[in-house]
Protein backbone atom coordinates (compact mmCIF):
# COMPACT_ATOMS: atom_id res chain seq x y z
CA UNK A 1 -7.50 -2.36 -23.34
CA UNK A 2 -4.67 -1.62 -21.49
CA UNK A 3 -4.90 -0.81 -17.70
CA UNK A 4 -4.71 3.48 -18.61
CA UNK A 5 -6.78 3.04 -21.33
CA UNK A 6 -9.57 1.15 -18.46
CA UNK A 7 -8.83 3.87 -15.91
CA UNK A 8 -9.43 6.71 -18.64
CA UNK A 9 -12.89 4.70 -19.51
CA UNK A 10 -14.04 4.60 -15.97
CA UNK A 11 -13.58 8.24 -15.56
CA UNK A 12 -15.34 9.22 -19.04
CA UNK A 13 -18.03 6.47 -17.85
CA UNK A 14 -17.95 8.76 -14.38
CA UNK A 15 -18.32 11.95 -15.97
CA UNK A 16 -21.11 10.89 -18.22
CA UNK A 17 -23.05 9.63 -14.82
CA UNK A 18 -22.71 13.05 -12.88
CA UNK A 19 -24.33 15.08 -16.80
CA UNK A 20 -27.19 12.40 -16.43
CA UNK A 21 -27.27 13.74 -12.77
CA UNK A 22 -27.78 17.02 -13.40
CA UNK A 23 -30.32 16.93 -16.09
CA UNK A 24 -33.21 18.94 -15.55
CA UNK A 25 -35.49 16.83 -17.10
CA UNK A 26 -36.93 14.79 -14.17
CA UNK A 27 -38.40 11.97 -16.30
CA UNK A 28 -35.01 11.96 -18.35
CA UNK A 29 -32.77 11.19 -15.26
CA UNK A 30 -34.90 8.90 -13.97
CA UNK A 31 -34.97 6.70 -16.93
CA UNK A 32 -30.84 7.21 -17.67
CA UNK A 33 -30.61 5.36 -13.94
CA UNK A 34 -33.10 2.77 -14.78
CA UNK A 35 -31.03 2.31 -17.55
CA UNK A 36 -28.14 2.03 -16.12
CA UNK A 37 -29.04 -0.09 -13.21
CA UNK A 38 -30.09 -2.98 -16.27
CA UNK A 39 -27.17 -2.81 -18.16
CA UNK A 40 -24.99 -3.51 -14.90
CA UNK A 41 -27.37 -5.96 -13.83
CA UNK A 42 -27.37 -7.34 -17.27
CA UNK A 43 -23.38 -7.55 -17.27
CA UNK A 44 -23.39 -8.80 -13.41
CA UNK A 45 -25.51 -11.90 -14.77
CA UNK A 46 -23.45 -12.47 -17.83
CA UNK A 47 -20.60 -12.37 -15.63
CA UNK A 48 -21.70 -14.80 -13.23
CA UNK A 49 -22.66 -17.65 -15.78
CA UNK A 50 -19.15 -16.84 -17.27
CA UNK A 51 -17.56 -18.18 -13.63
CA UNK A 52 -19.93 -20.72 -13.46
CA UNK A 53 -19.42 -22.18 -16.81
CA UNK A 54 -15.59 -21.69 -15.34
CA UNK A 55 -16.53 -23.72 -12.50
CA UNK A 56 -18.48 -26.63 -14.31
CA UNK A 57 -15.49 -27.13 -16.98
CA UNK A 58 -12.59 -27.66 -14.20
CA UNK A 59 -11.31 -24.12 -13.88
CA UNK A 60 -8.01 -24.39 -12.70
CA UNK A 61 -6.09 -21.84 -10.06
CA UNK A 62 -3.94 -20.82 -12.79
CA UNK A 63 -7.24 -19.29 -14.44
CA UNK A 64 -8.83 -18.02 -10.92
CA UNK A 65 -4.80 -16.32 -10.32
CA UNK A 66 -5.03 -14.87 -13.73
CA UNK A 67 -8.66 -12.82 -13.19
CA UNK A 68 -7.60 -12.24 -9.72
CA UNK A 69 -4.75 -10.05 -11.12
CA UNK A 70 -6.57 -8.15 -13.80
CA UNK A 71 -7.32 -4.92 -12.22
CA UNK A 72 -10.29 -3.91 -14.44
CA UNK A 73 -11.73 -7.70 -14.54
CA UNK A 74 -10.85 -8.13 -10.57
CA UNK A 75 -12.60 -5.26 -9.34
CA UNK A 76 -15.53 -5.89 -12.07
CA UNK A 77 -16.39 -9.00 -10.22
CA UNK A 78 -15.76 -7.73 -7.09
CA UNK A 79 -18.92 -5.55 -7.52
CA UNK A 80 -21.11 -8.57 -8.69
CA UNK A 81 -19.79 -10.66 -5.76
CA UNK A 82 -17.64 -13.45 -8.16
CA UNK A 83 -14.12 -13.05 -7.15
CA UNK A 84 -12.93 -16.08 -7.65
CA UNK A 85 -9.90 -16.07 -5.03
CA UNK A 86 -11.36 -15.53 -1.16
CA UNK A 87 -10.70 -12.20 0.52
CA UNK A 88 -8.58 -13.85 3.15
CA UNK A 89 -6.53 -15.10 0.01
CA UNK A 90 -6.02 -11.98 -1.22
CA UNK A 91 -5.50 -10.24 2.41
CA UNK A 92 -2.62 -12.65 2.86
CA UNK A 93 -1.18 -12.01 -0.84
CA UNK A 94 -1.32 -8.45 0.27
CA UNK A 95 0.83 -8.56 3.50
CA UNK A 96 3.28 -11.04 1.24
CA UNK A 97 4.00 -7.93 -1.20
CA UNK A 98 4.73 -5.29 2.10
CA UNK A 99 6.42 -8.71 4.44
CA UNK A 100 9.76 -7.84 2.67
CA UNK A 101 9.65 -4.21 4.00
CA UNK A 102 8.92 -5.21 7.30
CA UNK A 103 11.47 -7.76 7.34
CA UNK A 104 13.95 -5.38 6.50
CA UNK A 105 13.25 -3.10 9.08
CA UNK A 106 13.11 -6.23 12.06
CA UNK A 107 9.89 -6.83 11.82
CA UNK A 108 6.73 -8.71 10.47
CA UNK A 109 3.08 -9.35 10.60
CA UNK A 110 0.78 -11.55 11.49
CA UNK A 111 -2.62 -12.16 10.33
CA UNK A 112 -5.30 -12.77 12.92
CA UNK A 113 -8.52 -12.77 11.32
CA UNK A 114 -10.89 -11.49 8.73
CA UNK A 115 -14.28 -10.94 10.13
CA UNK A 116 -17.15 -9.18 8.66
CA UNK A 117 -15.11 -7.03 6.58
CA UNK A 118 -12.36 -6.08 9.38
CA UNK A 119 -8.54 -7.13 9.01
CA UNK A 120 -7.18 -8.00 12.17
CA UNK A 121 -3.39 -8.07 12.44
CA UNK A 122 -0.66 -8.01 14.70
CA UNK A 123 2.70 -6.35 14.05
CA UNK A 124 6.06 -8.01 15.55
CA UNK A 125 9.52 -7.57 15.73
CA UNK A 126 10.65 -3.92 15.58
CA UNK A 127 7.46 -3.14 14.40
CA UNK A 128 5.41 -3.43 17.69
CA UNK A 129 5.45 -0.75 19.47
CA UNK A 130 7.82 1.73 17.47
CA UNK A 131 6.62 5.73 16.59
CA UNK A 132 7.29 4.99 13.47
CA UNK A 133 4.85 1.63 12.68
CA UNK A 134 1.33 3.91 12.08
CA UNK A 135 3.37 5.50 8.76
CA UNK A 136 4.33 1.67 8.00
CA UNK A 137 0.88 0.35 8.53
CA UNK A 138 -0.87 3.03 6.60
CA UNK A 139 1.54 3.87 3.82
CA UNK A 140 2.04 -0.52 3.22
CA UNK A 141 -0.29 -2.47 4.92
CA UNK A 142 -3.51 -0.92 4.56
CA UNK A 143 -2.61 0.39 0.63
CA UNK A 144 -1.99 -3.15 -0.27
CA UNK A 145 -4.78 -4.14 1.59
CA UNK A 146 -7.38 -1.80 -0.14
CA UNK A 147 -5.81 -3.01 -3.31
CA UNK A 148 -6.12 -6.31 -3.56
CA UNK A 149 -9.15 -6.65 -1.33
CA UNK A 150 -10.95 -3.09 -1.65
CA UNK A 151 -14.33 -4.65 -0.02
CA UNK A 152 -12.22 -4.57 3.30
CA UNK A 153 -13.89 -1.92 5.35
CA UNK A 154 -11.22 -1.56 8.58
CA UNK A 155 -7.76 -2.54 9.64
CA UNK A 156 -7.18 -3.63 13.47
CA UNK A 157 -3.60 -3.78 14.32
CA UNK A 158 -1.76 -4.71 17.48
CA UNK A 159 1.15 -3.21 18.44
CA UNK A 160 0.83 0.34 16.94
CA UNK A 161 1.60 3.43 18.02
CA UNK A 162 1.12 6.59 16.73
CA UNK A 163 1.01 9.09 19.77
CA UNK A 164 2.58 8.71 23.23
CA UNK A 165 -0.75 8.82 24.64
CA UNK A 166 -2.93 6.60 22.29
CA UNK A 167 -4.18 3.08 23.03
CA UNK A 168 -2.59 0.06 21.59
CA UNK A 169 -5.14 -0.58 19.43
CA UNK A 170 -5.45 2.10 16.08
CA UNK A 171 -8.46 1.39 13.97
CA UNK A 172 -7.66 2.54 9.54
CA UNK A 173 -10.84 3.49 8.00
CA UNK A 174 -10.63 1.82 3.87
CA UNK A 175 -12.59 3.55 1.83
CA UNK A 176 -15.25 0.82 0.42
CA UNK A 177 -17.43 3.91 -1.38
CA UNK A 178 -14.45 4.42 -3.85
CA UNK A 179 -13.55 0.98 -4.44
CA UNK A 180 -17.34 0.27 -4.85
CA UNK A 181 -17.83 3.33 -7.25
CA UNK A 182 -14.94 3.24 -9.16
CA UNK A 183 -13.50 -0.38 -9.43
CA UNK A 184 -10.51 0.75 -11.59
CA UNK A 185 -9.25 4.41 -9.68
CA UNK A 186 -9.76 2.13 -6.34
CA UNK A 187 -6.94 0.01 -7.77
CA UNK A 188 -4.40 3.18 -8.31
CA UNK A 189 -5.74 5.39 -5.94
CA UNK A 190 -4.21 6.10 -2.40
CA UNK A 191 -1.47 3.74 -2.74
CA UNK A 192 -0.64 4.53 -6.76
CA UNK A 193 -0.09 7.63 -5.38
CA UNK A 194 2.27 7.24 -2.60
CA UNK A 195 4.49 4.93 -4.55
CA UNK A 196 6.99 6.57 -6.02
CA UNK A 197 9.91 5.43 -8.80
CA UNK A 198 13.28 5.99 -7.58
CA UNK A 199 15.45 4.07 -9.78
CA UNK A 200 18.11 0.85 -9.91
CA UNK A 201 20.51 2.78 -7.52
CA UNK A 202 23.54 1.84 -8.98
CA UNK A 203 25.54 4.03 -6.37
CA UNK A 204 24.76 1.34 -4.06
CA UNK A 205 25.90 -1.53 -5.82
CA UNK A 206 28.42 -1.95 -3.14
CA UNK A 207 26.70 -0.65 -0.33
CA UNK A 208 26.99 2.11 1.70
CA UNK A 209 24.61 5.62 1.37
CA UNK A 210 23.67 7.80 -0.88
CA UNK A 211 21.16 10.65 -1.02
CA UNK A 212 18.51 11.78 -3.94
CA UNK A 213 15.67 13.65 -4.47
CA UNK A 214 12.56 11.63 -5.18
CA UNK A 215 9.68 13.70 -6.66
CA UNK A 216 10.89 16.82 -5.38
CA UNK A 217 12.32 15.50 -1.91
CA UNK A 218 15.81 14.53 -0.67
CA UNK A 219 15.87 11.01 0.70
CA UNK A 220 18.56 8.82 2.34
CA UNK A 221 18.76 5.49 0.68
CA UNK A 222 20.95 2.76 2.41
CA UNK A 223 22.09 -0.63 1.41
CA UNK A 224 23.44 -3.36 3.69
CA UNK A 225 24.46 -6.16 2.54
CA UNK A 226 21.28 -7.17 -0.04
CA UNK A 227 19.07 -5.21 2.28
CA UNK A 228 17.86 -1.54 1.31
CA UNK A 229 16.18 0.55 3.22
CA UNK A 230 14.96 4.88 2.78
CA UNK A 231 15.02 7.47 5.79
CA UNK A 232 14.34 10.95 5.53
CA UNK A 233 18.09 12.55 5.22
CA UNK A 234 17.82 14.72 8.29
CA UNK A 235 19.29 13.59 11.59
CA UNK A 236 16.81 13.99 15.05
CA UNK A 237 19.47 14.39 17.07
CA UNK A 238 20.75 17.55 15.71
CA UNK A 239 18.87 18.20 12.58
CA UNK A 240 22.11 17.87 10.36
CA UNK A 241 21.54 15.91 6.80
CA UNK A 242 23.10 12.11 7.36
CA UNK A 243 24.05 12.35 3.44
CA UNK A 244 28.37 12.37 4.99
CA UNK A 245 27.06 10.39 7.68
CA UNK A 246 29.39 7.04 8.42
CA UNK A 247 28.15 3.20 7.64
CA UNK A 248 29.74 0.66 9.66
CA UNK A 249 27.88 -2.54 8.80
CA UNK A 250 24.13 -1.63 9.82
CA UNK A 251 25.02 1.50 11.93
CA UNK A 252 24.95 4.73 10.74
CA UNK A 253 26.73 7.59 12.41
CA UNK A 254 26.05 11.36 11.84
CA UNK A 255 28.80 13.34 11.60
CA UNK A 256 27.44 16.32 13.20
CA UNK A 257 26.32 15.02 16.81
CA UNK A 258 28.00 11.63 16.86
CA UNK A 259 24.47 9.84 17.17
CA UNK A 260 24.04 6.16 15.99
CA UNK A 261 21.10 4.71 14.54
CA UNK A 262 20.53 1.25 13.30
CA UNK A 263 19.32 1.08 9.85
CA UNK A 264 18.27 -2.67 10.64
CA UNK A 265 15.86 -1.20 13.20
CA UNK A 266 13.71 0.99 11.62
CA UNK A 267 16.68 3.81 12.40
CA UNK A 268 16.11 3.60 16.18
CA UNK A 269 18.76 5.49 17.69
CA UNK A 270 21.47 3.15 19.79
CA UNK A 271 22.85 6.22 22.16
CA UNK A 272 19.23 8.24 22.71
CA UNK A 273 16.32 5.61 22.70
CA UNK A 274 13.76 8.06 22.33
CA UNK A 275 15.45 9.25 19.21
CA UNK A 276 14.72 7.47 15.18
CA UNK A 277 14.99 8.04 11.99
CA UNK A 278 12.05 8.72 9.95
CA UNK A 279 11.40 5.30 7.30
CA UNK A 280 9.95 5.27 4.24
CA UNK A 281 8.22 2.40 3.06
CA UNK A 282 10.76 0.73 0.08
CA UNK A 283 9.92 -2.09 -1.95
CA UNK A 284 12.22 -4.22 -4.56
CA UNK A 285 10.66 -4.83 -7.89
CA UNK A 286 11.33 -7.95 -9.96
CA UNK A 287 13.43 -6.06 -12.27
CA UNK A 288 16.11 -4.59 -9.31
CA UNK A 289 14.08 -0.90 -9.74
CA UNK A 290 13.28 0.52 -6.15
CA UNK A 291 10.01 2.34 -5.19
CA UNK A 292 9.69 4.30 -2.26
CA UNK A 293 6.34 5.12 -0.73
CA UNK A 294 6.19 9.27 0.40
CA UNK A 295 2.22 10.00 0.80
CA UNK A 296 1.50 11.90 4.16
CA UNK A 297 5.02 9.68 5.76
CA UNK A 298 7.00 12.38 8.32
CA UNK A 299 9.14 12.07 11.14
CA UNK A 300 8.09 9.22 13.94
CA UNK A 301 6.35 11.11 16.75
């Protein structure tokens, strides 16, 4: 069963449990749950002498990597307590697949701790402290996060920003109920959903801009050197679109106020501090294909 065909089966499994719900025949609900809770507690103890069988015959990391990465098996064990790779593990795999993103925009993360279901992290570089590193934190960080390691109930991060007036410290609510109700839609919820395909971008095979509409919306894709990076096409200086707008190495100039912003920087603006671009997450697949994460992302405040 592919991963659809799983996600399609939770949802039927899903829809089954809210008919049962709304039986009126008291004695008949109350026995569909009873049976319900067995057959998960039945599969939650087949499960576990499955790992431990695992365990007693030399199960190798290769095998613990390979359930780790099944969605469907993954999350099943999650909910019987038998993952076999530790959260922090998996928290740390998570900021690996964003780190590129950050790194591309001057900046990074560090993991502090993971403590009674809280992330603690710590953004650097360009990151700290920017208007723009809430949309990075919530559109990268915490997707990946709730992911890989959906039992994660809160992400603490240093070095965010999200209003002129707000404290340093932002606290992301992860939304354990869904993961723990449905282990599959958990995996492709918030963050299947902000992703977005938009192609190899052959225009930029030498560098330099280009702009095109991803899932309804014009974005400015740029490519320096083997670095690429998305922006929202319109200029906060004067509003103009930055699609004739000039590349000189990482600096972009628009052509209707003159303003420069370094792409490097998470578009911070070299002439008017108080001025960026708005980033879009962007991540590099395997196969050269770039996504680009939209979601609730806007200009920096």
């Amino acid at each position: 069963m592919h991963d659809e065909a799983a996600r399609e089966a939770v949802g039927r499994v899903e829809a089954l449990l809210e008919q049962v719900e709304q039986l009126p025949d008291r004695v008949g609900r109350e026995t569909a749950a009873e049976l319900t809770a067995a057959l998960v507690e039945l599969y939650g103890e087949g499960l576990t002498r499955i790992m431990d069988a695992l365990v007693v015959n030399g199960e190798t990391s290769e095998v613990r990597r390979a359930l780790g990465s099944d969605e469907l098996v993954s999350h099943l064990l999650l909910l019987h307590d038998l993952h076999p790779i530790p959260v922090e593990e998996r928290v740390r795999d998570a900021l690996g697949e964003v780190r590129p993103y950050l790194e591309s925009h001057g900046g990074d993360v560090e993991l502090l701790a993971v403590e009674a279901g809280v992330v603690k992290l710590r953004l650097q570089g360009s990151c700290s402290g920017c208007p723009s590193s809430t949309m990075t934190l919530k559109l990268a960080i915490e997707d990946a996060i709730a992911k890989l390691a959906p039992e994660i109930e809160s992400v603490e991060a240093e070095g965010v920003v999200a209003e002129p007036a707000a404290p340093a410290l932002i606290q992301l609510e992860v939304n354990k109920s869904t993961a723990a109700s449905n282990p599959v839609a958990a995996a492709s919820g918030p963050a299947a959903e902000s992703w977005e395909m938009a192609g190899s971008l052959t225009e930029l095979a030498g560098g330099g801009t280009v702009v095109r509409p991803v899932r309804g919306e014009e974005l400015l894709f740029v490519r320096v050197e083997d670095d690429r990076y998305a922006y929202r096409p319109a200029c906060p200086g004067c509003g103009a679109s930055l699609e004739s707008a000039t590349l000189r190495g990482a600096e972009l100039s628009c052509s209707g106020c003159g303003h420069r912003y370094d792409v490097r920087r998470a578009g911070r603006c070299l002439d008017a501090p108080e001025l960026y671009l708005a980033p879009l997450p962007l991540l590099l697949d395997d196969s050269g294909l770039v996504k680009v994460a939209l979601g609730s992302a806007g200009a920096p405040a």
